[in-house]
N, C-alpha and C. Protein backbone atom coordinates (compact mmCIF):
# COMPACT_ATOMS: atom_id res chain seq x y z
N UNK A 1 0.84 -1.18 0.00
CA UNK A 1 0.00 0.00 0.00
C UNK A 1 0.88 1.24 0.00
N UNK A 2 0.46 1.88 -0.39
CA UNK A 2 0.96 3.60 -0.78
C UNK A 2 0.21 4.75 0.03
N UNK A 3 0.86 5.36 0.91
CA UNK A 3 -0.48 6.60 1.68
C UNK A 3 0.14 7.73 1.25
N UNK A 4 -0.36 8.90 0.49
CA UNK A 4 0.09 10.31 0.60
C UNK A 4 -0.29 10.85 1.71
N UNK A 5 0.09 11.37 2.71
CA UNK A 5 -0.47 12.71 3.89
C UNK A 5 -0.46 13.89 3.74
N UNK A 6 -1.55 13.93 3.47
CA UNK A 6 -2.25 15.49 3.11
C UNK A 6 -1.87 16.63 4.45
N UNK A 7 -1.77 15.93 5.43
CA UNK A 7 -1.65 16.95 6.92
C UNK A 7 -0.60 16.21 7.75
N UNK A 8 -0.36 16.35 8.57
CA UNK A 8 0.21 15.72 9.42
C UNK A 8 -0.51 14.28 9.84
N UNK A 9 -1.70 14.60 9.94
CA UNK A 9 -2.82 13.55 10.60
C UNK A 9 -3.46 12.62 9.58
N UNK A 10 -3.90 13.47 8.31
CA UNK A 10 -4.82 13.22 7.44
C UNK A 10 -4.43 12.79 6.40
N UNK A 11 -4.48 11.07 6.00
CA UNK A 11 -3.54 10.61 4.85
C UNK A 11 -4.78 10.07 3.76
N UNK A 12 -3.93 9.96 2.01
CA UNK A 12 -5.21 8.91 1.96
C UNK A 12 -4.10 7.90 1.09
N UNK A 13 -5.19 6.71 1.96
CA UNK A 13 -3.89 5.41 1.19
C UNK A 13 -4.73 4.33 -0.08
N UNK A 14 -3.44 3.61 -0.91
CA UNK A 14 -4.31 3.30 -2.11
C UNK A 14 -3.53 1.85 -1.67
N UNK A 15 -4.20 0.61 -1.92
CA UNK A 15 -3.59 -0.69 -1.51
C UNK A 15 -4.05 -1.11 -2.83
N UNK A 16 -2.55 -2.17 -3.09
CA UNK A 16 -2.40 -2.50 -4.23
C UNK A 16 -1.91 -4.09 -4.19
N UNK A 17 -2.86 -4.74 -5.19
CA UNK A 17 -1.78 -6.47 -4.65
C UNK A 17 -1.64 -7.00 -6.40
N UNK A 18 -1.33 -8.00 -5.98
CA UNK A 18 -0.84 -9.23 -7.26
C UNK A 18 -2.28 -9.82 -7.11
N UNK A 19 -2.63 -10.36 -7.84
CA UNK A 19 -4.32 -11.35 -8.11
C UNK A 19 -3.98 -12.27 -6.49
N UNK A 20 -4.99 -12.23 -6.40
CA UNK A 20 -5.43 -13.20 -5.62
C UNK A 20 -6.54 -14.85 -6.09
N UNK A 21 -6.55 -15.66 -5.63
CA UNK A 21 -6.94 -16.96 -6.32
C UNK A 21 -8.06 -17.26 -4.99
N UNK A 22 -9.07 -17.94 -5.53
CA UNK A 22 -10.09 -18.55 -4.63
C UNK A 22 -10.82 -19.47 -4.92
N UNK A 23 -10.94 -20.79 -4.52
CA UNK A 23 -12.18 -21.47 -4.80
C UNK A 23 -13.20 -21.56 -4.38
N UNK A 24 -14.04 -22.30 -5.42
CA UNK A 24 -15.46 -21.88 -4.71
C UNK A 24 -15.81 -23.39 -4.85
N UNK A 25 -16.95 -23.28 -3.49
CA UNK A 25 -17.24 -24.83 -3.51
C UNK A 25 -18.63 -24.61 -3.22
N UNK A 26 -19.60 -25.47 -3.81
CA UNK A 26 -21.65 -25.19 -3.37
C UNK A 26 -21.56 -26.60 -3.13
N UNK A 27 -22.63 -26.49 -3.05
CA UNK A 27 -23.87 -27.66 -2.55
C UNK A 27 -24.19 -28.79 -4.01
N UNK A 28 -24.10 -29.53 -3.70
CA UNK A 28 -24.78 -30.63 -5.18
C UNK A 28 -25.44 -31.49 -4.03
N UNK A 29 -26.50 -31.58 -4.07
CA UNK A 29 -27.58 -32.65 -3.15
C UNK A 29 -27.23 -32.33 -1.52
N UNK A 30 -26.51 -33.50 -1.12
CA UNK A 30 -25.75 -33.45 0.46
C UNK A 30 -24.00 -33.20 0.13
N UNK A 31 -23.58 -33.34 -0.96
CA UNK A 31 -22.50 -33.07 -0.96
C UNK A 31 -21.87 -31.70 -1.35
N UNK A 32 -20.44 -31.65 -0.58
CA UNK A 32 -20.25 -30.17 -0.83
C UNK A 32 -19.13 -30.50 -2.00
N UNK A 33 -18.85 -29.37 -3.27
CA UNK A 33 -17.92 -29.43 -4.08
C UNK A 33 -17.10 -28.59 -4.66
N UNK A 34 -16.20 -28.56 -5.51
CA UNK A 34 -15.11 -27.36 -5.90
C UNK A 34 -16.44 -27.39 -7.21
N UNK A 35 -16.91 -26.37 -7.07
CA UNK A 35 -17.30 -25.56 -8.71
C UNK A 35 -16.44 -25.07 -9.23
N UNK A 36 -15.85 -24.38 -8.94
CA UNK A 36 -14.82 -23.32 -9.69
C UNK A 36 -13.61 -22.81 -8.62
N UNK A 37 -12.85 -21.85 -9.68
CA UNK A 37 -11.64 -21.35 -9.23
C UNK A 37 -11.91 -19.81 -10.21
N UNK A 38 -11.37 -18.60 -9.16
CA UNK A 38 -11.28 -17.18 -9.85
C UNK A 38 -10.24 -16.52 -9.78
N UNK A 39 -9.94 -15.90 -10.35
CA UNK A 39 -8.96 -14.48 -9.50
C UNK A 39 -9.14 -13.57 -9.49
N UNK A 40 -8.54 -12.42 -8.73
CA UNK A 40 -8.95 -11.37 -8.29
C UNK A 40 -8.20 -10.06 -7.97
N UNK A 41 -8.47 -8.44 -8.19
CA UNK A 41 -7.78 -8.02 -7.97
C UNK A 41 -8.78 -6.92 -6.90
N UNK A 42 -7.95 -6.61 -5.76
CA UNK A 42 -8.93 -5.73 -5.43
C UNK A 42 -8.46 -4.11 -4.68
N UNK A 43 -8.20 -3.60 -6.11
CA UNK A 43 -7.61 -2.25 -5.60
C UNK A 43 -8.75 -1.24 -4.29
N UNK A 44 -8.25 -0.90 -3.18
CA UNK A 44 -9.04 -0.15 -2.83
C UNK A 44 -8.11 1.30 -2.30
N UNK A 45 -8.92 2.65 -1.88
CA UNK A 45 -8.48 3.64 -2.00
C UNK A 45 -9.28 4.22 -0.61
N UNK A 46 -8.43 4.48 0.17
CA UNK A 46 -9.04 4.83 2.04
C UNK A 46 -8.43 6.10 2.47
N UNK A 47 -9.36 6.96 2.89
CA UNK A 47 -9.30 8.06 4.00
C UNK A 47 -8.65 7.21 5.14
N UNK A 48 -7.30 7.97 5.73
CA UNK A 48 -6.76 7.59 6.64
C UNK A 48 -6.56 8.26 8.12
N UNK A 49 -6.35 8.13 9.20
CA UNK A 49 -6.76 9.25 10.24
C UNK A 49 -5.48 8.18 11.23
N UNK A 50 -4.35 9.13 11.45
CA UNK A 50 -3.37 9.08 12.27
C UNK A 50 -3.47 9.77 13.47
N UNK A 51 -3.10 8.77 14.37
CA UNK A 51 -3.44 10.09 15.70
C UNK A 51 -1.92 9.67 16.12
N UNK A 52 -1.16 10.40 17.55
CA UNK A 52 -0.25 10.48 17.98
C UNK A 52 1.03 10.98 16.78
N UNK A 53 1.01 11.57 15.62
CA UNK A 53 2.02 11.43 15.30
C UNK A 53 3.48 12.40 15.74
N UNK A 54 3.50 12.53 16.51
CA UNK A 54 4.92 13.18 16.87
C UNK A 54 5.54 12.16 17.85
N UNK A 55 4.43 10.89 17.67
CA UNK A 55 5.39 9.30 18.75
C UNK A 55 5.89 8.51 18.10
N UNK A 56 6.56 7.63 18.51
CA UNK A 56 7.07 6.58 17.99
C UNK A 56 5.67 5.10 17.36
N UNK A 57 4.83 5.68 18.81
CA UNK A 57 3.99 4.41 17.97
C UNK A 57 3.10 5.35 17.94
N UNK A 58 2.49 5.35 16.27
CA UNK A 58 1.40 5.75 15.26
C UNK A 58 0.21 5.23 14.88
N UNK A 59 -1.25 4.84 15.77
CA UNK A 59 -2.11 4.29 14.92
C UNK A 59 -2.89 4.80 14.37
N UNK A 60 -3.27 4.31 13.37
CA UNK A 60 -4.28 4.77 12.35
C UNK A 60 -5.68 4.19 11.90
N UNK A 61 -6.56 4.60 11.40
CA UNK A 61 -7.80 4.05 11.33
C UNK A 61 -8.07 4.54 10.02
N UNK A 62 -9.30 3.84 9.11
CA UNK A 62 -9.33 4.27 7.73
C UNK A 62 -10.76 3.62 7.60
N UNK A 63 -11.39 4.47 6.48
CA UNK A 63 -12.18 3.56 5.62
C UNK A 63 -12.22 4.03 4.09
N UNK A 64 -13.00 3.39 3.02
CA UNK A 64 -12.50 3.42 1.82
C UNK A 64 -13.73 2.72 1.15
N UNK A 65 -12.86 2.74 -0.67
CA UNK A 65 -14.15 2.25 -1.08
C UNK A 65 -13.26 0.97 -1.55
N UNK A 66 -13.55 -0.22 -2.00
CA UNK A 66 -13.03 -1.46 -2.69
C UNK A 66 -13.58 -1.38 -3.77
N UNK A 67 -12.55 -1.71 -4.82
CA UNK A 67 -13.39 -1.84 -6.06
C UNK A 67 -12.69 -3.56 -6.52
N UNK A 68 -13.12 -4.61 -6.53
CA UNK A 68 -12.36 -6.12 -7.08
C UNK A 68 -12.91 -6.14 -8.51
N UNK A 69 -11.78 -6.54 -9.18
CA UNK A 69 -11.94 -6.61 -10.56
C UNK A 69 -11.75 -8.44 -10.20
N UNK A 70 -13.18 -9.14 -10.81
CA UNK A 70 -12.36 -10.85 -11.08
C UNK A 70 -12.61 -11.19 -12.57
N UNK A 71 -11.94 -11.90 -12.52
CA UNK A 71 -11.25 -12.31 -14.28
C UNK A 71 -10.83 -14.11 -13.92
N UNK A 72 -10.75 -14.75 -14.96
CA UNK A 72 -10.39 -16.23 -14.93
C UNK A 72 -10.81 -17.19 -14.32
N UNK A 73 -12.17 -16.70 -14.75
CA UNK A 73 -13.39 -18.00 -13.62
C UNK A 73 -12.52 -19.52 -14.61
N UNK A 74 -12.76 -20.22 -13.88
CA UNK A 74 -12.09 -21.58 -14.17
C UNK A 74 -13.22 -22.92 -13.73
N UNK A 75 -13.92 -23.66 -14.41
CA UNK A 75 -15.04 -24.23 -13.89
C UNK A 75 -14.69 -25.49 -13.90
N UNK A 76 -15.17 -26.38 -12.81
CA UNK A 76 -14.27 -27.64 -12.39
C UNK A 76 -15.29 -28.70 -13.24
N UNK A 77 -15.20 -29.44 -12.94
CA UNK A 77 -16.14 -30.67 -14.06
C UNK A 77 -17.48 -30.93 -13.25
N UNK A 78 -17.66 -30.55 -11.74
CA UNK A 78 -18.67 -31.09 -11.34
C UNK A 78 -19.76 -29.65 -12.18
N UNK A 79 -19.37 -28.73 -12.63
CA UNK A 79 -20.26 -27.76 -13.58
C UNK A 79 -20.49 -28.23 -14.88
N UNK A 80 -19.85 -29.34 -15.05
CA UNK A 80 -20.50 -30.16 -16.62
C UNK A 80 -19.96 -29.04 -17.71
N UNK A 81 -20.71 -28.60 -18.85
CA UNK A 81 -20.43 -27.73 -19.92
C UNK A 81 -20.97 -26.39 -18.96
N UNK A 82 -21.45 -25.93 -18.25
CA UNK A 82 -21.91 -24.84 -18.11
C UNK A 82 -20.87 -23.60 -17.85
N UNK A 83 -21.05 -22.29 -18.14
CA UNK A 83 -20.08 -21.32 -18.28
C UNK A 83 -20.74 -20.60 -16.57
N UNK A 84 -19.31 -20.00 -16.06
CA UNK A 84 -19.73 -19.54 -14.68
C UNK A 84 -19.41 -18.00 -15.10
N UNK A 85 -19.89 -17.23 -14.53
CA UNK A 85 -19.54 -15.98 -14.79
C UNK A 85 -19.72 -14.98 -13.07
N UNK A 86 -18.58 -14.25 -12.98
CA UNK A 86 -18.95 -13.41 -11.76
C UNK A 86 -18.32 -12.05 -12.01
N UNK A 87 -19.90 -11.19 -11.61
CA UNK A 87 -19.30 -10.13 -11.89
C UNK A 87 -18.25 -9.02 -10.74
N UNK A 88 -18.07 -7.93 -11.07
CA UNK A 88 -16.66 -7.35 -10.91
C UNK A 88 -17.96 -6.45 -9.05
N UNK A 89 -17.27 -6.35 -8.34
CA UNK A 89 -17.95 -5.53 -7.00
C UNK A 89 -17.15 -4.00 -6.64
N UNK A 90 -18.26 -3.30 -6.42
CA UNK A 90 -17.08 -1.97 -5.39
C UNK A 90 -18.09 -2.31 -4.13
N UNK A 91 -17.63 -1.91 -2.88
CA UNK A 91 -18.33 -2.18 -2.08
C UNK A 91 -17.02 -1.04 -0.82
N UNK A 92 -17.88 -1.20 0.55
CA UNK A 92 -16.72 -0.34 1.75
C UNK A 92 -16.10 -1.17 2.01
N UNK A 93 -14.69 -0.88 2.46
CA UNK A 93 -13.44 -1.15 3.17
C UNK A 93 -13.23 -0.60 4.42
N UNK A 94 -12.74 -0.94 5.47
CA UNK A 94 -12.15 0.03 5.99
C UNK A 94 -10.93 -0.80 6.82
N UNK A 95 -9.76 0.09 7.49
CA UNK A 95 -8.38 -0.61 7.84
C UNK A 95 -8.31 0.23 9.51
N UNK A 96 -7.30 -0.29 10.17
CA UNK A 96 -6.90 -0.43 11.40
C UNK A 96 -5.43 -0.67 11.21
N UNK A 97 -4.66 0.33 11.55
CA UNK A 97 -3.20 -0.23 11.70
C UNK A 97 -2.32 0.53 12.70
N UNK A 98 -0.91 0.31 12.66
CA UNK A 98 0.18 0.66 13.75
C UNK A 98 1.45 1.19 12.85
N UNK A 99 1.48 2.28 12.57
CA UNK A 99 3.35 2.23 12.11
C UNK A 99 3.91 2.64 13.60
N UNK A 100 5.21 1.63 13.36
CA UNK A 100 6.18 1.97 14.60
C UNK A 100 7.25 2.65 14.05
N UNK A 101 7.96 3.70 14.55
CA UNK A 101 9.02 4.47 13.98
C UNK A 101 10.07 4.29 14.59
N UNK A 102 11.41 3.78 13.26
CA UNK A 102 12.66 2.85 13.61
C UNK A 102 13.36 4.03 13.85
N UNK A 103 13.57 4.76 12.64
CA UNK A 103 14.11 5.88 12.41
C UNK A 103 13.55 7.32 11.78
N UNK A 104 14.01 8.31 11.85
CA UNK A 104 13.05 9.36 11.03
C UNK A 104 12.15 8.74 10.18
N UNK A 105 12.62 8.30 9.10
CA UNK A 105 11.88 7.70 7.87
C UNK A 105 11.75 6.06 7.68
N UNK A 106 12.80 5.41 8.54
CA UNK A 106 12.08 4.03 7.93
C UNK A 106 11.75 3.89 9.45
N UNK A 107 10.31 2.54 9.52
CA UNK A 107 9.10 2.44 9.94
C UNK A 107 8.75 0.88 9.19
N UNK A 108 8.36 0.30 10.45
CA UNK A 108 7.47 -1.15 11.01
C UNK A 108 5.64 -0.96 10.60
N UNK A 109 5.38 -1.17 10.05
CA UNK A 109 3.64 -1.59 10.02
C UNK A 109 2.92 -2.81 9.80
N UNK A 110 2.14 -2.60 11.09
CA UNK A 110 0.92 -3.81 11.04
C UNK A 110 -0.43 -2.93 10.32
N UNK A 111 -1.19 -3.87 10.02
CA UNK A 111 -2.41 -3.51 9.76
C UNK A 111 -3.30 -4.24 9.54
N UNK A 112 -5.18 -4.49 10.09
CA UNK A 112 -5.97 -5.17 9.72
C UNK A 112 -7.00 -4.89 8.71
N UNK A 113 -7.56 -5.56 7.52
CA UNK A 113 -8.41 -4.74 7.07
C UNK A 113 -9.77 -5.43 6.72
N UNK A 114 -10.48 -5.01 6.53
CA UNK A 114 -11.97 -5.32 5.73
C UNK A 114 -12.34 -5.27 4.99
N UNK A 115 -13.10 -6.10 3.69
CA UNK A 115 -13.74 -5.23 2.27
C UNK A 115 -14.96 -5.97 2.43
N UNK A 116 -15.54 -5.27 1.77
CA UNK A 116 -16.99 -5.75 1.54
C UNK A 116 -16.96 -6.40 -0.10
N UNK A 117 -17.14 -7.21 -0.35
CA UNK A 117 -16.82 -7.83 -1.67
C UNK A 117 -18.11 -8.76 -2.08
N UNK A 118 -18.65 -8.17 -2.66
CA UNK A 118 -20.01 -9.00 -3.11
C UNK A 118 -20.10 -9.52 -4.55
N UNK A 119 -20.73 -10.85 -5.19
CA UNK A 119 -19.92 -10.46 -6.76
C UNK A 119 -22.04 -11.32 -7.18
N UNK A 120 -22.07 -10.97 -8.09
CA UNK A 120 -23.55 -11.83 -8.80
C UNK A 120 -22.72 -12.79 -9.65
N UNK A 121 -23.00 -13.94 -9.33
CA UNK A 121 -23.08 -15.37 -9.77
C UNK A 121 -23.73 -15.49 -11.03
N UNK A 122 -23.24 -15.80 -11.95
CA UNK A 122 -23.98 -16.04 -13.66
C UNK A 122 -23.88 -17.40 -13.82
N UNK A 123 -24.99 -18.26 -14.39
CA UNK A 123 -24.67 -19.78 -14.67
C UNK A 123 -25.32 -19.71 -15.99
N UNK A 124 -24.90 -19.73 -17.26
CA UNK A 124 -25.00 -19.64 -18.43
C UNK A 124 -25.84 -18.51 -18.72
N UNK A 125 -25.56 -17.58 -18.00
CA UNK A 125 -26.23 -16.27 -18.41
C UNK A 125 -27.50 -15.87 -17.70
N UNK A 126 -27.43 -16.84 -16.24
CA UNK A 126 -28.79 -16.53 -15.79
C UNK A 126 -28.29 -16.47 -14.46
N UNK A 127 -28.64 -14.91 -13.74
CA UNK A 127 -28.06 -14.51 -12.08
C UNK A 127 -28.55 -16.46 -11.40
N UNK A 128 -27.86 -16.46 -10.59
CA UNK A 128 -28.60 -17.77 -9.88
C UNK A 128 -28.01 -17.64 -8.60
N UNK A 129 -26.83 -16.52 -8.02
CA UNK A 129 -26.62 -16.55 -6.69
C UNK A 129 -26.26 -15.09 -6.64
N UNK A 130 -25.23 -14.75 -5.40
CA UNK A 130 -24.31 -13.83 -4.93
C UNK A 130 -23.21 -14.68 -3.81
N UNK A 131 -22.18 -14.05 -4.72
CA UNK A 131 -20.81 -14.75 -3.62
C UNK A 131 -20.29 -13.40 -3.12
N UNK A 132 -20.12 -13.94 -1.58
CA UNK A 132 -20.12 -12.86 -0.86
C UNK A 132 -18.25 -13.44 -0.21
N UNK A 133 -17.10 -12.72 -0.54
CA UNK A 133 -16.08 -12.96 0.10
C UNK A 133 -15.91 -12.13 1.59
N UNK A 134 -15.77 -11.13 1.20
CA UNK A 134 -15.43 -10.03 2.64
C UNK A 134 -14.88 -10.84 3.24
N UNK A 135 -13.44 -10.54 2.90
CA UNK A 135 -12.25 -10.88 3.99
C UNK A 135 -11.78 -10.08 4.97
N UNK A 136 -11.07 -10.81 5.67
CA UNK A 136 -10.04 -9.77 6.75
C UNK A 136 -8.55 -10.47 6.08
N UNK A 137 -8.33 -9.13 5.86
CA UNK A 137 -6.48 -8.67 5.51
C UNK A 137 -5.76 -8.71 7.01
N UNK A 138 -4.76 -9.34 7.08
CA UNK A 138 -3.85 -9.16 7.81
C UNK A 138 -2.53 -8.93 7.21
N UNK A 139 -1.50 -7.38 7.34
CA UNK A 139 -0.89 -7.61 6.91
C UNK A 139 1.06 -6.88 7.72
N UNK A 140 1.83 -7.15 6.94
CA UNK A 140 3.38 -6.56 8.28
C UNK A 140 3.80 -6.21 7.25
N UNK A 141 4.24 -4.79 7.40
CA UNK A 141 5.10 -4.03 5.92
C UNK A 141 6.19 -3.60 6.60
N UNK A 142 7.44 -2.72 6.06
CA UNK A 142 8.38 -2.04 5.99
C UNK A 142 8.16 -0.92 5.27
N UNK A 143 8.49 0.72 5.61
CA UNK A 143 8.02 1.63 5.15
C UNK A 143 8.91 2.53 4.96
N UNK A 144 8.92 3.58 3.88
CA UNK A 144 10.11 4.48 4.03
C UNK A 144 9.19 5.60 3.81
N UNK A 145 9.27 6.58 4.43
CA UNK A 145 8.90 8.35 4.37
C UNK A 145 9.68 8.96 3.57
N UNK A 146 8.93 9.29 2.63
CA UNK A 146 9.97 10.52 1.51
C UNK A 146 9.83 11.96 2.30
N UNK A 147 10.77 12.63 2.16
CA UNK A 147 10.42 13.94 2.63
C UNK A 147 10.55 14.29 3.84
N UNK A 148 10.80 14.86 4.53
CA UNK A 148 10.84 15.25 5.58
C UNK A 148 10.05 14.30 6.61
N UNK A 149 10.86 14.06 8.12
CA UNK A 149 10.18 13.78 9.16
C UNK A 149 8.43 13.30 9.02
């Protein structure tokens, strides 16, 4: 993730990843199964709110919007010929984190986060569900401050 700070206090950060992969598994009678496999990207972009910063330890709080782009539905055989389709979600985010300060500029961060990720389910062109992911991010970075203190 990337934060510009607009103020001392007031940042806004943009989180950025590599695809992410997921399977999906439903119901066939009593048994449960892999339908498919997707990937995913899910840029989101958060109002950030730092308090303490003239300390060493910095937490911050955020929320945002998610936007997941998925691409490469992959359909397993228990879907027979049928085409799966899911569409793309924006939905709220919001984050919780800690930078700890090593030195002026480089800096320790934790952070937890949330998205709301909802997608409509297509089975040969006809809605037939909603897959609902909304994860929690956990994540430990290394950080460098451009610019001044």
């Amino acid at each position: 993730d990337f934060t510009y700070m607009v103020s001392n206090n007031f940042g806004i950060e943009l989180l950025a990843a590599l695809p992410f992969k997921h399977d999906i598994d439903g119901r066939i009678g009593s048994d449960t199964v892999e339908l498919a496999s997707i990937k995913h990207l899910p840029p989101t972009l958060s109002a950030v709110y730092h308090f303490n910063t003239a300390g060493r330890w910095q937490p911050y709080l955020g929320a945002g919007l998610n936007w997941t782009i998925i691409f490469d539905e992959d359909e397993k055989d228990a879907l027979g010929d049928a085409s799966l389709k899911l569409s793309n979600s924006v939905g709220f985010a919001a984050v919780a984190g800690l930078d700890i300060a090593v030195t002026e500029r480089f800096y320790l961060n934790g952070n937890i986060r949330w998205m709301n990720i909802e997608s409509d389910v297509k089975l040969d062109g006809v809605e037939v569900t909603t897959a609902k992911i909304d994860p929690l991010i956990y994540a430990i970075n290394v950080g460098w401050r451009l610019g001044g203190g």
